[in-house]
Protein backbone atom coordinates (compact mmCIF):
# COMPACT_ATOMS: atom_id res chain seq x y z
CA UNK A 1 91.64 80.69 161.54
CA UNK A 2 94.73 81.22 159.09
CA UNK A 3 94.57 81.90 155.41
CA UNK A 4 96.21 79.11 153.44
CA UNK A 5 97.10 78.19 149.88
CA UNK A 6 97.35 74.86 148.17
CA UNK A 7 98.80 75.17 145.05
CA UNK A 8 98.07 71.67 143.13
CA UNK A 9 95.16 71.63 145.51
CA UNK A 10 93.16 69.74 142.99
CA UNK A 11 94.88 66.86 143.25
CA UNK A 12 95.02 63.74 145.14
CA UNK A 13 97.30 64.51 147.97
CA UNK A 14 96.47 68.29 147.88
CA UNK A 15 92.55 67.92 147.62
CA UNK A 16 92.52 65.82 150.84
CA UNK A 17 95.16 68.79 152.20
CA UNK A 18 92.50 71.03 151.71
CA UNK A 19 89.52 69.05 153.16
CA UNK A 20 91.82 68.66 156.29
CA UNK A 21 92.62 71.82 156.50
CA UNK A 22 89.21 73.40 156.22
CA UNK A 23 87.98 70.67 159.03
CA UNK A 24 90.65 72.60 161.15
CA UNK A 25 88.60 75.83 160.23
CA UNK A 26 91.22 77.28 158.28
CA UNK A 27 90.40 79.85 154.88
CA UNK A 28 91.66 77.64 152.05
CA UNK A 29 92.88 78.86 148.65
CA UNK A 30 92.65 76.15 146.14
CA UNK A 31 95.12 76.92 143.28
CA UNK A 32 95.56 74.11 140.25
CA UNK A 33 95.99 74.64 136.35
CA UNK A 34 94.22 71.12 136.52
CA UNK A 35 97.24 69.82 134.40
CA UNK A 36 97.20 66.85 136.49
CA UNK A 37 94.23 67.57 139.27
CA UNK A 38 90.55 67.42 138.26
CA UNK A 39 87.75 69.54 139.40
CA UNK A 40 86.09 66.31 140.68
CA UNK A 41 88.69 66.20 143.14
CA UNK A 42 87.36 69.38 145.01
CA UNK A 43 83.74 69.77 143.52
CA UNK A 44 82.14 68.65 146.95
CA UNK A 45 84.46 71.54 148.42
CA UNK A 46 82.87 74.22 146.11
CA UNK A 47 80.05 75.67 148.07
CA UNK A 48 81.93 75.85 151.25
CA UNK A 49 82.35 79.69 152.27
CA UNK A 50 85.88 78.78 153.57
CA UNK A 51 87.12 77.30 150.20
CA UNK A 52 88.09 79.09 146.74
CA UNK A 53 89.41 78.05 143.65
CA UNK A 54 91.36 79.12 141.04
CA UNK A 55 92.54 77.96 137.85
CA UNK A 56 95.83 79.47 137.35
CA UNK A 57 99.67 77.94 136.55
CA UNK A 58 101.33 78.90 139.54
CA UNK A 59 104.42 79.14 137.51
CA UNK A 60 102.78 82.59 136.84
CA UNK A 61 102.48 85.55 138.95
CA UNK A 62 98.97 85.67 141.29
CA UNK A 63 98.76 89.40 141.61
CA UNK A 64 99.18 91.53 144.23
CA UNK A 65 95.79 90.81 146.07
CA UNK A 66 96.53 87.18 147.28
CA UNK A 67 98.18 86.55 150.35
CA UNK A 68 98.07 83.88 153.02
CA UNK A 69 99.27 82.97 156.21
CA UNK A 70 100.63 79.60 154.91
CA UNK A 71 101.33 78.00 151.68
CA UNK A 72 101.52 74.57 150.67
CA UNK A 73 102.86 74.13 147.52
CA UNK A 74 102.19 70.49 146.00
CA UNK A 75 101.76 71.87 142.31
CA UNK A 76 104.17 69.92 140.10
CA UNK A 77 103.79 66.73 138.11
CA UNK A 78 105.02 63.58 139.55
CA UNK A 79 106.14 62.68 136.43
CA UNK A 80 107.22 65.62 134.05
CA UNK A 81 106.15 65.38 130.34
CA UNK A 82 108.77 64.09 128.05
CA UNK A 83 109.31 64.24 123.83
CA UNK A 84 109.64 61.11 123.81
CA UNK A 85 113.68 60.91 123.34
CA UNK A 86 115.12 58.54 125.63
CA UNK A 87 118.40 60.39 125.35
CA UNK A 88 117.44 62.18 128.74
C-alpha cells in the first residue's frame, strides 16, 4: 500500500483518481483549494480511514510532515482566470 497525493483531488478527473486509487488499497492524500473542485466531489470519500483532505493552494509550501510515495498533480484550472482584456 503506497502513500499518494492528488493535488486538485477534488475535482472531476482527480476525485475519480482518488476513488481508484483507494480501490487499489493505496493511502490517499486529497489536496484542493476547491478553486475549481467541490467538496461534493469527495464527500462520500470522507469517512474512509485511507483518505484525507486538505484545503490548501498547492502553489504554497505543505510543510515538512507530508510525504508520499507518489504524487499526482492535477491542480490547475483548465481555463485560467482572465481581466477580461482580450489583448492576451
Amino acid at each position: 500500500m503506497a502513500k499518494v497525493i492528488v493535488a486538485g483531488g477534488a475535482g472531476f478527473i482527480g476525485s475519480h483518481l482518488c476513488d481508484a486509487l483507494l480501490e487499489k488499497e493505496h493511502d490517499v492524500l486529497c489536496i484542493d483549494n476547491l478553486l475549481t473542485g467541490s467538496e461534493a466531489n469527495i464527500s462520500h470519500l470522507k469517512n474512509n480511514p485511507h483518505f484525507q483532505f486538505i484545503s490548501h493552494n498547492i502553489i504554497e509550501p505543505l510543510g515538512n510532515d507530508v510525504s508520499a510515495e507518489f504524487i499526482f498533480h492535477l491542480a490547475s484550472p483548465a481555463s485560467p482566470i482572465t481581466d477580461g482584456n482580450d489583448d492576451g
